[in-house]
N, C-alpha and C. Protein backbone atom coordinates (compact mmCIF):
# COMPACT_ATOMS: atom_id res chain seq x y z
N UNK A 1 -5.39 32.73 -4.05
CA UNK A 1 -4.05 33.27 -3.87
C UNK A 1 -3.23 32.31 -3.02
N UNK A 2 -2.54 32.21 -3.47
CA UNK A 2 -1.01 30.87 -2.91
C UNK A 2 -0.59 31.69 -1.47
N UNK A 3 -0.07 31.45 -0.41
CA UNK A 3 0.38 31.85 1.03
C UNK A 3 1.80 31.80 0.27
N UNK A 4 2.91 32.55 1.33
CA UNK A 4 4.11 32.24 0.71
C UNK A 4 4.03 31.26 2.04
N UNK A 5 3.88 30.32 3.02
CA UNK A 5 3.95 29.54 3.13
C UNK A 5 3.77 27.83 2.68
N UNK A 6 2.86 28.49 1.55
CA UNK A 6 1.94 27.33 0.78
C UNK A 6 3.69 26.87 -0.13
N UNK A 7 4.38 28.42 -0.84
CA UNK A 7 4.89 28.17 -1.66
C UNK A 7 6.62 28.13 -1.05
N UNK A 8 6.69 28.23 0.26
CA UNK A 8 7.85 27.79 0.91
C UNK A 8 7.63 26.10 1.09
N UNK A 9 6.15 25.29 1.69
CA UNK A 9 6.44 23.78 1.36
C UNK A 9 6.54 23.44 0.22
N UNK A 10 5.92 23.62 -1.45
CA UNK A 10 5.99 23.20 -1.63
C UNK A 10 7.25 23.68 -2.60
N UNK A 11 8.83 24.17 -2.39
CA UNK A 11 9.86 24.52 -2.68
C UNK A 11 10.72 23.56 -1.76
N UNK A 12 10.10 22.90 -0.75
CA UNK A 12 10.98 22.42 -0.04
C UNK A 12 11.54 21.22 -0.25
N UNK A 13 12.90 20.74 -0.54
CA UNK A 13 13.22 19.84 -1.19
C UNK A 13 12.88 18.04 -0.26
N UNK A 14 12.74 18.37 0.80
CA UNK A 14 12.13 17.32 1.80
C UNK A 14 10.80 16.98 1.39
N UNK A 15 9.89 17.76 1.05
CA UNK A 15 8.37 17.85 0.84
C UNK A 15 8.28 17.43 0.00
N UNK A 16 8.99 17.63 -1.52
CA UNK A 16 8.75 17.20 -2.55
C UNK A 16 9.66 15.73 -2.86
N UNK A 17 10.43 15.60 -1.59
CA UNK A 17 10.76 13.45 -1.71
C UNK A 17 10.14 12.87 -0.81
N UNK A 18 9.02 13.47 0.11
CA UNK A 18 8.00 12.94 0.79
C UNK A 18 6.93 12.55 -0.26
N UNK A 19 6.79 13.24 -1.17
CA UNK A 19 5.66 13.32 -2.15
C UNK A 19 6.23 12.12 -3.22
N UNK A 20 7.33 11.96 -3.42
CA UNK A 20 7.39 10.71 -4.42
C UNK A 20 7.60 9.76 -4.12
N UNK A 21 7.94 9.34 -2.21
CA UNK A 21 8.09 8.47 -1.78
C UNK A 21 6.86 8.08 -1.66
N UNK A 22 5.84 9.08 -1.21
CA UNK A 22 4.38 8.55 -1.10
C UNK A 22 3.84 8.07 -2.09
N UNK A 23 3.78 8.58 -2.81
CA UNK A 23 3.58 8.34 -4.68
C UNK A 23 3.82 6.54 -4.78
N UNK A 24 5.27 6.62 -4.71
CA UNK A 24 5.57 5.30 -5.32
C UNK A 24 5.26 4.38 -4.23
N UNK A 25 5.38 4.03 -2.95
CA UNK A 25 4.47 3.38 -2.16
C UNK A 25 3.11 3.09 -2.56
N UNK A 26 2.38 3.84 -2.57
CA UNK A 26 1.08 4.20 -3.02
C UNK A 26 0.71 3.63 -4.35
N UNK A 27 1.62 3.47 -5.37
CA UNK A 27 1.33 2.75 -6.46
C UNK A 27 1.85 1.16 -6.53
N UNK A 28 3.03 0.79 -5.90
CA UNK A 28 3.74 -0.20 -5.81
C UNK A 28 2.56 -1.43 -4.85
N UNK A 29 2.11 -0.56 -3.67
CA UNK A 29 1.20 -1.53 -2.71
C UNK A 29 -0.35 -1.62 -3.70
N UNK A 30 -0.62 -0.35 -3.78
CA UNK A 30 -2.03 -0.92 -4.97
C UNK A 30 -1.86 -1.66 -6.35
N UNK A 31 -0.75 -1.43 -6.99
CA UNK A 31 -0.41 -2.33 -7.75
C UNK A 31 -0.55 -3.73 -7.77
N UNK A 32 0.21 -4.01 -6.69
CA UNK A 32 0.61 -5.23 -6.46
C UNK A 32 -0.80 -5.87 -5.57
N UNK A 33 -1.45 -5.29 -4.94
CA UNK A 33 -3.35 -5.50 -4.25
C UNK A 33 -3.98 -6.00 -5.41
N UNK A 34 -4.17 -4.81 -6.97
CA UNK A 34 -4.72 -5.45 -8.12
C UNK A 34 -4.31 -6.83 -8.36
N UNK A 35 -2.86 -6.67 -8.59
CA UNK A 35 -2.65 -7.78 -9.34
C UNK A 35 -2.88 -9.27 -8.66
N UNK A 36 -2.63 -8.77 -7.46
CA UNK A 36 -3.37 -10.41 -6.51
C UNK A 36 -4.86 -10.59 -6.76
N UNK A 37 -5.84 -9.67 -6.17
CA UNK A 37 -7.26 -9.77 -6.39
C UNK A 37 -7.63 -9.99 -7.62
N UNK A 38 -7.19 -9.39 -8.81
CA UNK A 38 -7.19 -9.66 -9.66
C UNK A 38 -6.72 -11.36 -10.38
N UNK A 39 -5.58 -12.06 -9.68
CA UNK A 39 -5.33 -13.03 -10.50
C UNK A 39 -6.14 -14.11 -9.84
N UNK A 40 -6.56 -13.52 -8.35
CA UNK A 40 -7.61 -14.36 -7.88
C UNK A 40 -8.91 -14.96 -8.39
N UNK A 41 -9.51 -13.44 -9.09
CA UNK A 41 -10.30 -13.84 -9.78
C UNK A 41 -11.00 -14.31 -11.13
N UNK A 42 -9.26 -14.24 -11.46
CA UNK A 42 -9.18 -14.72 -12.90
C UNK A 42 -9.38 -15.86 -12.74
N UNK A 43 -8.72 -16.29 -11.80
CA UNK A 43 -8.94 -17.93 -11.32
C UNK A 43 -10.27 -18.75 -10.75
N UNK A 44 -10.74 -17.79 -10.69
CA UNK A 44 -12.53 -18.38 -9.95
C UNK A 44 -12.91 -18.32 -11.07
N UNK A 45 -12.95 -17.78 -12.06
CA UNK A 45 -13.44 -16.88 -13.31
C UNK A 45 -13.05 -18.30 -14.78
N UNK A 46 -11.72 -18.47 -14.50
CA UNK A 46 -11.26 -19.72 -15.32
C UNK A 46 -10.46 -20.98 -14.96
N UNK A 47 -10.46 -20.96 -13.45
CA UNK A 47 -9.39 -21.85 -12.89
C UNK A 47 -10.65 -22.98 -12.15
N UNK A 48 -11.77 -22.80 -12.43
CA UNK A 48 -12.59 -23.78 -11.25
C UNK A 48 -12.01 -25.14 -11.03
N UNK A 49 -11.54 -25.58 -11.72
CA UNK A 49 -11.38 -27.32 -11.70
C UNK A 49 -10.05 -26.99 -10.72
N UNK A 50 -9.57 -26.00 -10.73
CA UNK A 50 -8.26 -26.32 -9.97
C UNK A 50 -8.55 -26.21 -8.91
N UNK A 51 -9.35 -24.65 -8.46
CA UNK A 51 -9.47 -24.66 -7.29
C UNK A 51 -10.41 -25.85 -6.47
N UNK A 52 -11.38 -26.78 -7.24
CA UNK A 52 -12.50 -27.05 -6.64
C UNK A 52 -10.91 -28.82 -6.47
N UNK A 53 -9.93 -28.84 -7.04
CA UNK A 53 -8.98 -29.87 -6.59
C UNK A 53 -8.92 -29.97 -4.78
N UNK A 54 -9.20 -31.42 -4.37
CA UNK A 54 -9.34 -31.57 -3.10
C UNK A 54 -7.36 -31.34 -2.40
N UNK A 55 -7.10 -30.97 -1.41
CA UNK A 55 -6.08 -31.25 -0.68
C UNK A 55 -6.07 -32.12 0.04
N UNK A 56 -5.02 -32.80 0.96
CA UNK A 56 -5.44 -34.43 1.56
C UNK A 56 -6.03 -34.28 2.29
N UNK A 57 -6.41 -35.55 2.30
CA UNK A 57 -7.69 -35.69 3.57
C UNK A 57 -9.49 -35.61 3.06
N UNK A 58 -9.38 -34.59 1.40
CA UNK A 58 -10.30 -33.95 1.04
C UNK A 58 -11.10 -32.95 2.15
N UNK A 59 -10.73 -32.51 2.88
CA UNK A 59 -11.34 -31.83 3.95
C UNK A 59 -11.23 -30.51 3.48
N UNK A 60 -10.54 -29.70 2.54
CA UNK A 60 -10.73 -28.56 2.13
C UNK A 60 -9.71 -28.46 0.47
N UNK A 61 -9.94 -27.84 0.05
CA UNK A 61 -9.99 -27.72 -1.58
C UNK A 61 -8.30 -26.62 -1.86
N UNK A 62 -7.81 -26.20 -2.91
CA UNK A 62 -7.19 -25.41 -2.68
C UNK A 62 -7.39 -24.11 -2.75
N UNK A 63 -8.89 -24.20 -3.41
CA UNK A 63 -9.33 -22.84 -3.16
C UNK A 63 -9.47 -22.23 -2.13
N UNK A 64 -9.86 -23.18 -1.07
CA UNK A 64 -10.04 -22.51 0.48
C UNK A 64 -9.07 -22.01 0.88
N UNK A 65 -7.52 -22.76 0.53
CA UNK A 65 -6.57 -21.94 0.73
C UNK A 65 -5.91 -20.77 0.00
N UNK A 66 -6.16 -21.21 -1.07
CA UNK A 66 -5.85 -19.46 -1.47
C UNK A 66 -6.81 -18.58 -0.97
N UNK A 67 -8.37 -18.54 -0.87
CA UNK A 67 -9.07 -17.95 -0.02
C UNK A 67 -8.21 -17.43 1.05
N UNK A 68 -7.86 -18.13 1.88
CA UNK A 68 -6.87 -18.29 3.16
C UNK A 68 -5.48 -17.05 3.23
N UNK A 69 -5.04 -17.58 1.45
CA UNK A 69 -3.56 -16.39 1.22
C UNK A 69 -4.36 -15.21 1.02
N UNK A 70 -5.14 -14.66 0.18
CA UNK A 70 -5.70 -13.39 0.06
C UNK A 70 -6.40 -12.63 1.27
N UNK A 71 -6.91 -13.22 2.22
CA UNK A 71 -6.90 -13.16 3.75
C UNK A 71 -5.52 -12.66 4.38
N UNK A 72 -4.72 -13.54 4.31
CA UNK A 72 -3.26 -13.10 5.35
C UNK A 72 -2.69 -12.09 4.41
N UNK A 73 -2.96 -12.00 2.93
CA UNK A 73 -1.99 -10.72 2.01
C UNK A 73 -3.05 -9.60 2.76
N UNK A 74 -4.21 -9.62 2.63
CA UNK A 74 -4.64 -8.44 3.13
C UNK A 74 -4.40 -7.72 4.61
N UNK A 75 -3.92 -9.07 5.50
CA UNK A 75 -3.63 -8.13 6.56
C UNK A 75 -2.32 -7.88 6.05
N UNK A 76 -1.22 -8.38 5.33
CA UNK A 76 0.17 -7.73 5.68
C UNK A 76 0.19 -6.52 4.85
N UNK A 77 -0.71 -6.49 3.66
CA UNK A 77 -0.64 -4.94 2.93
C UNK A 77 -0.83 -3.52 3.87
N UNK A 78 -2.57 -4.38 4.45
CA UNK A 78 -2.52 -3.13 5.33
C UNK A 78 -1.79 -2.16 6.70
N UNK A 79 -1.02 -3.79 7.04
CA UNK A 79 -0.34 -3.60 8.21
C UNK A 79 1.36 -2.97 7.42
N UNK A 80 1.82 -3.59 6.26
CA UNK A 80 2.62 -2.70 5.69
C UNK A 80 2.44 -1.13 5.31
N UNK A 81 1.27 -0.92 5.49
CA UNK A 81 0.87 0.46 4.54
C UNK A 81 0.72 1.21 5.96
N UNK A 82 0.35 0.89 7.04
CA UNK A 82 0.76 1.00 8.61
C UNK A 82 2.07 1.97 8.75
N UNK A 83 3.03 0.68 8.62
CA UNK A 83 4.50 1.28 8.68
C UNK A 83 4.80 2.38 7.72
N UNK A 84 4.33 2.37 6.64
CA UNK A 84 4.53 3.47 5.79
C UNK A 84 4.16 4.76 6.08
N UNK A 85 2.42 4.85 6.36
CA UNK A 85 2.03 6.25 6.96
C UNK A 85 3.25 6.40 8.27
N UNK A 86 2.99 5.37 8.86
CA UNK A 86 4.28 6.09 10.01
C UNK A 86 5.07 7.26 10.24
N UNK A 87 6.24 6.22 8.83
CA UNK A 87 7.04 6.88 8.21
C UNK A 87 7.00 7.90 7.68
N UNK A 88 6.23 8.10 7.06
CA UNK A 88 5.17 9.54 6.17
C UNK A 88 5.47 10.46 6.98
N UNK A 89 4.52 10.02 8.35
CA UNK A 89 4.16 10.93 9.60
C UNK A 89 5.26 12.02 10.25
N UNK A 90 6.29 11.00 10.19
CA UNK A 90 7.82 11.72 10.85
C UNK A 90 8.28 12.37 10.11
N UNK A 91 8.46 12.03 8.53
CA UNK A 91 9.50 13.06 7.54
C UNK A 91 7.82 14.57 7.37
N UNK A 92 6.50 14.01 7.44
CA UNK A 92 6.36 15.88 7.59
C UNK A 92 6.26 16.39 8.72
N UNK A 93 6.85 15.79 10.26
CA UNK A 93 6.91 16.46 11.09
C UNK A 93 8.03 16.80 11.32
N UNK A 94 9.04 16.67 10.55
CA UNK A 94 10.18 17.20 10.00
C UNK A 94 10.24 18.01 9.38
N UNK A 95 9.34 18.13 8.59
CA UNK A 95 9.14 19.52 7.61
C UNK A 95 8.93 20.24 7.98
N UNK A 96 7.68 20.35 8.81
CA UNK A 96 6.97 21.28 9.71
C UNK A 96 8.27 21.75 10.95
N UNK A 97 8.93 21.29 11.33
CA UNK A 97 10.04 21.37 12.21
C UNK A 97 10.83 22.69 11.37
N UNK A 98 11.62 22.30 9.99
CA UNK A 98 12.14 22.62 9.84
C UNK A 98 11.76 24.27 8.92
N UNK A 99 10.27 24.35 8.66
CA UNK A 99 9.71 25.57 8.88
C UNK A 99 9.30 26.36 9.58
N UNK A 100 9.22 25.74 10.94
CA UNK A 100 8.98 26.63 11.98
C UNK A 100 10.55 27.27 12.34
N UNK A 101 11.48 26.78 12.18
CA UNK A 101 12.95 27.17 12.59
C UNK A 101 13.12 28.39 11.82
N UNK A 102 12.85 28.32 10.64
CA UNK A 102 13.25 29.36 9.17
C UNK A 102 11.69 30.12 9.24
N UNK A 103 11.46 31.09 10.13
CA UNK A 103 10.24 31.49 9.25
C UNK A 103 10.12 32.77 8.46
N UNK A 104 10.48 32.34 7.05
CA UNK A 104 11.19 33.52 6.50
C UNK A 104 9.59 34.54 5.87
């Protein structure tokens, strides 16, 4: 059985653009995670000669550095996805705010 609180959030027009903001975050950052890891390893997979190409000095390859970018993308995804829950955090403690005011 549904609460009529269950069915006051989810009527609430805040709740339900929390939910597609989360949504599309949520698909846009994993999206875009696949498609890096993924073209990464398309590239180990069919790119060897490129990556195993020396950079000057020959002291490291360019694979090491893309190694290197998929390293720093992973901290800024997660540290972006950081700011996002944040954000998340405040618009449903807004919600919750603005049901405790109305408690019909």
């Amino acid at each position: 059985m549904v609460s009529s609180l269950n069915v006051r959030i989810l009527d609430n027009p805040f709740y339900r653009r929390l939910c597609r903001k989360r949504r599309r975050c949520v698909l846009r950052l994993g999206g875009l995670t696949l498609c890096v890891y993924c073209g990464f390893f398309a590239l180990i997979a069919f790119g060897r000669t490129l990556l195993a190409r020396p950079l000057v000095g020959g002291v490291a390859s360019i694979g090491i550095l893309m190694g290197l970018g998929i390293i720093a993308f992973s901290i800024w995804i997660v540290w972006r996805y950081g700011r996002a829950a944040h954000h998340f955090d405040r618009l449903t403690d807004d919600i919750v705010q603005e049901l405790k005011r109305c408690p019909h």
